[in-house]
C-alpha atoms as a PDB file:
ATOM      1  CA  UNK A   1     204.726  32.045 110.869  1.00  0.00           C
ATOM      2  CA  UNK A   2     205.335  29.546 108.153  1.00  0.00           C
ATOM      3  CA  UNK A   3     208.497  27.443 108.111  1.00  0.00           C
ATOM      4  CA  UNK A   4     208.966  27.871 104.071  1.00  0.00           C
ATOM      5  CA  UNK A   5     210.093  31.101 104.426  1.00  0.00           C
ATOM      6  CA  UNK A   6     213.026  30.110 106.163  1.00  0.00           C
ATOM      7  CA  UNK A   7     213.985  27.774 103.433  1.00  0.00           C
ATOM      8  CA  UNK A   8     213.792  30.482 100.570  1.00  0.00           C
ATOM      9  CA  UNK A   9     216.664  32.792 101.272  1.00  0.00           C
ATOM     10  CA  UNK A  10     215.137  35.337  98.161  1.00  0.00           C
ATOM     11  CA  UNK A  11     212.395  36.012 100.513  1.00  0.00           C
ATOM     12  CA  UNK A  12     214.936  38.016 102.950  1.00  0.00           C
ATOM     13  CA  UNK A  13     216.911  39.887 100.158  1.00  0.00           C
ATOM     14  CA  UNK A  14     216.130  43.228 101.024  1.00  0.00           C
ATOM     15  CA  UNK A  15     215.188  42.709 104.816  1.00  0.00           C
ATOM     16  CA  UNK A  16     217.633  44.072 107.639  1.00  0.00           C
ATOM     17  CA  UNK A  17     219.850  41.042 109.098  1.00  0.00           C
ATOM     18  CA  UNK A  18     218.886  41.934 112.909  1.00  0.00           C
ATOM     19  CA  UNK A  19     214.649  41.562 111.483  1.00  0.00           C
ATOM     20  CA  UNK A  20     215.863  38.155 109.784  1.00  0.00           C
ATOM     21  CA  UNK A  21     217.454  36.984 112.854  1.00  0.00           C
ATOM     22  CA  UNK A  22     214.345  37.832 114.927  1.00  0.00           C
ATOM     23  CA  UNK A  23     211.803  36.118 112.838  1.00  0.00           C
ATOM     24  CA  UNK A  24     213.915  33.114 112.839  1.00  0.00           C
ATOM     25  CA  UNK A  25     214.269  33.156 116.854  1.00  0.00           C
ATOM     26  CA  UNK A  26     210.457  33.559 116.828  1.00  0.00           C
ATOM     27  CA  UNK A  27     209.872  30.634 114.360  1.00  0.00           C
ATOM     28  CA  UNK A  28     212.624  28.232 116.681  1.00  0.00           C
ATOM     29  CA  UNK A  29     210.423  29.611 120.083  1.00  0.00           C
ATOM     30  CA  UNK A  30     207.357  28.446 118.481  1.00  0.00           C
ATOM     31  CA  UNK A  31     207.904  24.924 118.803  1.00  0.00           C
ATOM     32  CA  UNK A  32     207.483  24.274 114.975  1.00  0.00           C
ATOM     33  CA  UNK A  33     210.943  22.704 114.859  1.00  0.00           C
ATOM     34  CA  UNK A  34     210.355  19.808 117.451  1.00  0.00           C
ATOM     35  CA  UNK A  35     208.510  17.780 115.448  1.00  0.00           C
ATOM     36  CA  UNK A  36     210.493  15.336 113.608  1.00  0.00           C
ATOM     37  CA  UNK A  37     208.513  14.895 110.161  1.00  0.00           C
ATOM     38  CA  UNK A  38     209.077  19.223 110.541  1.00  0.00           C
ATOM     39  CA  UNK A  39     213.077  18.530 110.751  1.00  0.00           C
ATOM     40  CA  UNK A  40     212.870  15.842 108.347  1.00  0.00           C
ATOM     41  CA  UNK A  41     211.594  17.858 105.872  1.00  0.00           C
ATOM     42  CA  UNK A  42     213.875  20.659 106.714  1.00  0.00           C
ATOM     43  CA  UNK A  43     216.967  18.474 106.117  1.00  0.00           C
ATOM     44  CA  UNK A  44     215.728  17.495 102.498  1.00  0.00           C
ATOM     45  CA  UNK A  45     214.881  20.966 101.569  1.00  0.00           C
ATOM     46  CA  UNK A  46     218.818  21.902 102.687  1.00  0.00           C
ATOM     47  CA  UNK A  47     219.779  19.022 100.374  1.00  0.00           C
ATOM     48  CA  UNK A  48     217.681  19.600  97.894  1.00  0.00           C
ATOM     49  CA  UNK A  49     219.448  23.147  97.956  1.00  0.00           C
ATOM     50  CA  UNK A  50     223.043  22.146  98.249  1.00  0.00           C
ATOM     51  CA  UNK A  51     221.865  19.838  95.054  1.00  0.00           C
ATOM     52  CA  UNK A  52     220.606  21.888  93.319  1.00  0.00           C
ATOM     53  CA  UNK A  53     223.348  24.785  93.727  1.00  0.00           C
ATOM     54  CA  UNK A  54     226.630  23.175  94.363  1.00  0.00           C
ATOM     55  CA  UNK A  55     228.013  24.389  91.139  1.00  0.00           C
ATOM     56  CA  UNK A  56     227.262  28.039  92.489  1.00  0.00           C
ATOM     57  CA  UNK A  57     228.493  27.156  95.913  1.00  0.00           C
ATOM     58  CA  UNK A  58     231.585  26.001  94.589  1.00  0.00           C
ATOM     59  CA  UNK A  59     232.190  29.459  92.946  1.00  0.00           C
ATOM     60  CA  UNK A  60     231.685  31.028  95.724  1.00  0.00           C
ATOM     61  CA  UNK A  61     233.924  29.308  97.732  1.00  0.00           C
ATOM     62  CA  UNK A  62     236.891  30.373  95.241  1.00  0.00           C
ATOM     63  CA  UNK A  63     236.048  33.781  94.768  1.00  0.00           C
ATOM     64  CA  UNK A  64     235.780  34.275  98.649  1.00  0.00           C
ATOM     65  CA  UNK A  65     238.469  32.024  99.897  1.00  0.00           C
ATOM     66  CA  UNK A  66     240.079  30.684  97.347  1.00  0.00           C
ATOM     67  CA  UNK A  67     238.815  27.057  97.916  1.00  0.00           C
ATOM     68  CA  UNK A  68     239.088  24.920  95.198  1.00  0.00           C
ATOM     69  CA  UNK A  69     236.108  22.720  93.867  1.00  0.00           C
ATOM     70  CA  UNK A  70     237.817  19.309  95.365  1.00  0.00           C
ATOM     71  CA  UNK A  71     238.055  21.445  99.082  1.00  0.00           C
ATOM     72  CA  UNK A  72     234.982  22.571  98.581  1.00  0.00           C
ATOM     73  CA  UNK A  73     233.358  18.885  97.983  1.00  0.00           C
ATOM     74  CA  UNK A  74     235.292  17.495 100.320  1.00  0.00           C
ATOM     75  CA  UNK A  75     234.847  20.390 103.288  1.00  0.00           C
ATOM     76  CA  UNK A  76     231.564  22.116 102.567  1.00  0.00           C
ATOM     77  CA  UNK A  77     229.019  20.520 100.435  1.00  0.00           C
ATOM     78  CA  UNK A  78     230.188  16.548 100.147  1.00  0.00           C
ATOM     79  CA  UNK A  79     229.293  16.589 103.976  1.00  0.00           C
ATOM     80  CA  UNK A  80     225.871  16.977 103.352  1.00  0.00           C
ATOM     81  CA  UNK A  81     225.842  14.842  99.699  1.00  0.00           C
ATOM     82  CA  UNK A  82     227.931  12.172 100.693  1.00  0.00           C
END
């Protein structure tokens, strides 16, 4: 199983939650996630992401909770930018 797929959250749009949650425990039991360069890249592809969506993170956040776009930064996404 390839790791990209679990970095392209399109790919499980119309797959069952319980099937995503399985292929991910079978890609962690692999091993593929021990080696460092493998987490390394993992952690700039999440950044990347945040990055590259914050603006539609942010809206999100308000329409679900209510959070406002300084919460947001400072709670959700600045974590991972700052």
């Amino acid at each position: 199983m390839k790791a990209t797929i679990f970095f392209h959250p399109e790919v499980f749009v119309n797959i069952p939650i319980h099937e995503m949650i399985q292929a991910q425990r079978e890609y962690f039991l692999s091993g593929a996630t021990r080696d460092i360069e493998t987490r390394r890249q993992a952690l700039l592809k999440l950044l990347d992401a945040v990055q590259s969506r914050e603006k539609d993170i942010e809206k999100a956040l308000f329409s679900d909770l209510r959070k406002s776009a300084q919460e947001t930064y400072f709670c959700e996404t600045g974590i991972l930018l700052g």
